[in-house]
N, C-alpha and C. Protein backbone atom coordinates (compact mmCIF):
# COMPACT_ATOMS: atom_id res chain seq x y z
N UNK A 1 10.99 15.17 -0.40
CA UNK A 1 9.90 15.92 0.16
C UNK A 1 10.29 16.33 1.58
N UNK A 2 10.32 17.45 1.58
CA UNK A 2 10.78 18.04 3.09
C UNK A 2 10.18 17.38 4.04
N UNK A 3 8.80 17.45 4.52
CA UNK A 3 7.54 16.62 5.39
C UNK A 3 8.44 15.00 5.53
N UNK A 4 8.73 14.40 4.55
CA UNK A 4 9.23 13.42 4.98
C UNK A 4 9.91 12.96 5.33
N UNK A 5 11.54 13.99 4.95
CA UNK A 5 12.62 14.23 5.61
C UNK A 5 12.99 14.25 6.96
N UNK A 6 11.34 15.56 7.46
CA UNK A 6 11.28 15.71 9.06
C UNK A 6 10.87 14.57 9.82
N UNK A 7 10.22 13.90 9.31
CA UNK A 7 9.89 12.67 9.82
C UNK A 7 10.42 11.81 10.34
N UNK A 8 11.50 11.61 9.12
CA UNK A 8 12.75 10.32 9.37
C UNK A 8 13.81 10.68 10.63
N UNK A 9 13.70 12.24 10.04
CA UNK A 9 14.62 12.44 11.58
C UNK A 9 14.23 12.45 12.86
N UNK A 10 13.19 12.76 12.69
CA UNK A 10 12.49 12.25 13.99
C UNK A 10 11.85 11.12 14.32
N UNK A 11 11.92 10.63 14.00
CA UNK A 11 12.12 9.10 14.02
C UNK A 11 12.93 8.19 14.67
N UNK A 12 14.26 8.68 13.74
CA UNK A 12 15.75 8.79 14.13
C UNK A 12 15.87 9.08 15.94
N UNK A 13 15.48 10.03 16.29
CA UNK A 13 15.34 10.65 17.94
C UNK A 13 14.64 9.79 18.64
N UNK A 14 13.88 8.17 18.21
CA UNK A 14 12.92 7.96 18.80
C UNK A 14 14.25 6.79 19.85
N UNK A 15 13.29 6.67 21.07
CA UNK A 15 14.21 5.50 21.81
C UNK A 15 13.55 4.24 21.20
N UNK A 16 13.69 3.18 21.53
CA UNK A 16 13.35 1.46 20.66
C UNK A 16 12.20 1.68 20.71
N UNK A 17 11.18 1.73 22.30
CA UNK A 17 10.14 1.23 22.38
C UNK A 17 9.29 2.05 21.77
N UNK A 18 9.34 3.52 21.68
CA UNK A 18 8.74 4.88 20.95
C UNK A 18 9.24 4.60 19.53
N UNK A 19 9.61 4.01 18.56
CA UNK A 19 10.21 3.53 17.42
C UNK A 19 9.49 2.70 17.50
N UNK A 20 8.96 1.39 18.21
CA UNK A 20 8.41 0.49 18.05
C UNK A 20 6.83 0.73 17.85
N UNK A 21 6.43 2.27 18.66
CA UNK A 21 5.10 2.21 18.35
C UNK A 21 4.50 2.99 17.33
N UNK A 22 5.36 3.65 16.37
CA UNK A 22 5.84 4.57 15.55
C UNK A 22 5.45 3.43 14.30
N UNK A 23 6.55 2.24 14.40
CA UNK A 23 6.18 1.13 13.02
C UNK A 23 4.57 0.74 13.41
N UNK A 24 4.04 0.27 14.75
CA UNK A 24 3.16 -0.08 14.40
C UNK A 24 1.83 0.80 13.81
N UNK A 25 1.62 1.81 14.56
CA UNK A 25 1.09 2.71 13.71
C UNK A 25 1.00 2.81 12.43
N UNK A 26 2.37 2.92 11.75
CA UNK A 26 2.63 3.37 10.58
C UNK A 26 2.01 1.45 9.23
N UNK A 27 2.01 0.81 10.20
CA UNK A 27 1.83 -0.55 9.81
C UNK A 27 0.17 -0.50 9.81
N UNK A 28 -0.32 0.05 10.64
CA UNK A 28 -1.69 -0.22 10.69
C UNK A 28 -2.89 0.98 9.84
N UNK A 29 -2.17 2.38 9.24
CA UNK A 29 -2.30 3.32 8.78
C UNK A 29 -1.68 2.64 7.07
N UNK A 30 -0.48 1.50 7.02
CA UNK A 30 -0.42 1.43 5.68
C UNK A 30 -1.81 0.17 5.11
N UNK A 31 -2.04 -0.63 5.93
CA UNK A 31 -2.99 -1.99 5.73
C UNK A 31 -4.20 -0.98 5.48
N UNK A 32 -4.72 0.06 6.28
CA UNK A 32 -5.76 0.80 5.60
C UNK A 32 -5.86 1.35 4.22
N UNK A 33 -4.71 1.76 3.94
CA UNK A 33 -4.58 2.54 2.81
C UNK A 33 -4.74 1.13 1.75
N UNK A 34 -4.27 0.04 1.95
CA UNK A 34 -3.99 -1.04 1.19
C UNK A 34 -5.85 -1.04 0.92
N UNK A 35 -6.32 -1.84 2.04
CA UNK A 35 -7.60 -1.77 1.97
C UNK A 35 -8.95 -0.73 1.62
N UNK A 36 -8.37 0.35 1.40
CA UNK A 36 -8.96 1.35 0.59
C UNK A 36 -8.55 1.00 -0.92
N UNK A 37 -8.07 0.85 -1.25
CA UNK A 37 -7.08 0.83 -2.68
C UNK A 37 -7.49 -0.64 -3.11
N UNK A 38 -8.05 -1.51 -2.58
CA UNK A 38 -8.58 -2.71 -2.87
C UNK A 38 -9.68 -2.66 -3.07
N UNK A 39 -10.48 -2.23 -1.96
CA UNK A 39 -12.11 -1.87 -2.55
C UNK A 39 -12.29 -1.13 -3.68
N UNK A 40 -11.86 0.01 -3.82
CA UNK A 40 -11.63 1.07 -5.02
C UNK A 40 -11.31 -0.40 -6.41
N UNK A 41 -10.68 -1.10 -6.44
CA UNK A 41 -10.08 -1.69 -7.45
C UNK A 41 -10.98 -2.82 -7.75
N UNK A 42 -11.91 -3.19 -6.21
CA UNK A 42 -12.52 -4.45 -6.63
C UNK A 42 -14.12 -3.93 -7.35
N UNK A 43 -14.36 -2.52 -7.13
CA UNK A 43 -15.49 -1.50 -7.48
C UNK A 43 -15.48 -1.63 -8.74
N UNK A 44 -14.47 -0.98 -9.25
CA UNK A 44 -13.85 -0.90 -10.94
C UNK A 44 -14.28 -2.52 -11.82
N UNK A 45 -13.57 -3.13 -11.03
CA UNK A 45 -13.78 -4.35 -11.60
C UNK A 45 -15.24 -5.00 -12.01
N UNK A 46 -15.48 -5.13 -10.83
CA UNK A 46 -17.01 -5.43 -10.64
C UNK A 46 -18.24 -4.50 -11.65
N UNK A 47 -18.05 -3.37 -11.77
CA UNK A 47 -18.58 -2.18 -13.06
C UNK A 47 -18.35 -3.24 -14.31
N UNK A 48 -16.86 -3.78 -13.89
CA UNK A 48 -16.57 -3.49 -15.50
C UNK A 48 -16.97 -4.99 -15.92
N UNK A 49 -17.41 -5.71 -15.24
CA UNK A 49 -18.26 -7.05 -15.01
C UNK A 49 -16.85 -8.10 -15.45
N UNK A 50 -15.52 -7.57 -14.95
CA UNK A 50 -14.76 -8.66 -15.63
C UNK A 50 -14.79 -10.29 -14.55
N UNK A 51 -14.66 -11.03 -15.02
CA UNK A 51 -14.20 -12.21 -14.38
C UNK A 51 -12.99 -12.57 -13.39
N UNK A 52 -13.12 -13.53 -12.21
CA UNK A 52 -11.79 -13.36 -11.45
C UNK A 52 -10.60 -14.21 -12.62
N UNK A 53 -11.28 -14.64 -13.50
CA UNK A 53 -10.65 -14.96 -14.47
C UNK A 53 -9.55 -14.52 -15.57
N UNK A 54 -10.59 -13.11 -16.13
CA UNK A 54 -9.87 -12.21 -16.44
C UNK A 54 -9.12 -10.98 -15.45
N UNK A 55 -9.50 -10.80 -14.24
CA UNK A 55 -8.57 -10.01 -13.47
C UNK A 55 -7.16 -10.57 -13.30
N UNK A 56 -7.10 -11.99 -13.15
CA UNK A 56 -6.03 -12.70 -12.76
C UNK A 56 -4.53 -12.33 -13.99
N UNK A 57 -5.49 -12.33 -15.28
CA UNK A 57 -4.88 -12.39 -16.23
C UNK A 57 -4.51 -11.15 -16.41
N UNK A 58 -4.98 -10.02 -16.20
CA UNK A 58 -4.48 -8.31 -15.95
C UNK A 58 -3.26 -8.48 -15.17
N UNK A 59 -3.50 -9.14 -13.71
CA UNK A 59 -1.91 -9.07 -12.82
C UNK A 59 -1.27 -9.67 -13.33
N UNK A 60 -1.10 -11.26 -13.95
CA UNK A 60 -0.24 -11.12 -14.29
C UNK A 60 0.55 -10.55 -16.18
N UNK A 61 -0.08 -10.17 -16.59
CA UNK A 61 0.05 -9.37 -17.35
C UNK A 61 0.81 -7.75 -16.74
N UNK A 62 0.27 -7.22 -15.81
CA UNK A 62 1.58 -5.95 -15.70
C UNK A 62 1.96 -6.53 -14.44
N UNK A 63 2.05 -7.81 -14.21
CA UNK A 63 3.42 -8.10 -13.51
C UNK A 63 4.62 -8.31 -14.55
N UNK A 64 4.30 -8.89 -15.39
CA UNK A 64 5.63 -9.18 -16.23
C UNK A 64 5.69 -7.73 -17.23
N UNK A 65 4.91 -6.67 -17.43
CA UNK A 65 5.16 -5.86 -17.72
C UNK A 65 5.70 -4.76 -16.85
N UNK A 66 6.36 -4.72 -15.92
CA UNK A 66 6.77 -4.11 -14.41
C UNK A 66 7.93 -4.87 -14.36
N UNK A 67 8.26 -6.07 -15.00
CA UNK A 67 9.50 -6.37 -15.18
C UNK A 67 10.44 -6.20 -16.34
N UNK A 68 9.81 -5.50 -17.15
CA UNK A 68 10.99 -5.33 -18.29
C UNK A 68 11.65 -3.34 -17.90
């Protein structure tokens, strides 16, 4: 993806401490996205009235299916 290409290279141009505030950003912009994507998932769940019982058993179920 081009957009992301430009990125890296500029990135690349950054000195340590401008690099350093670059990850944290990018660290605190990914934990959001995480936490969007969790609520969304714990929504679903909760609809679907499953148990932390049976959720548990979903992960690991396409965890070991994510490994073959």
């Amino acid at each position: 993806m081009k957009t992301i290409d430009e990125i890296v290279a500029a990135a690349g141009k950054l000195d340590s401490k401008q690099f350093l505030r670059l990850r944290q950003k990018l660290d605190r912009l990914e934990k959001k996205l995480w936490e969007t994507e969790l609520s969304r998932t714990t929504k679903e769940f909760r609809a679907a009235k499953l148990t932390d019982q049976q959720i548990d058993e979903l992960i690991v179920k396409r965890r070991h299916e994510s490994r073959r």
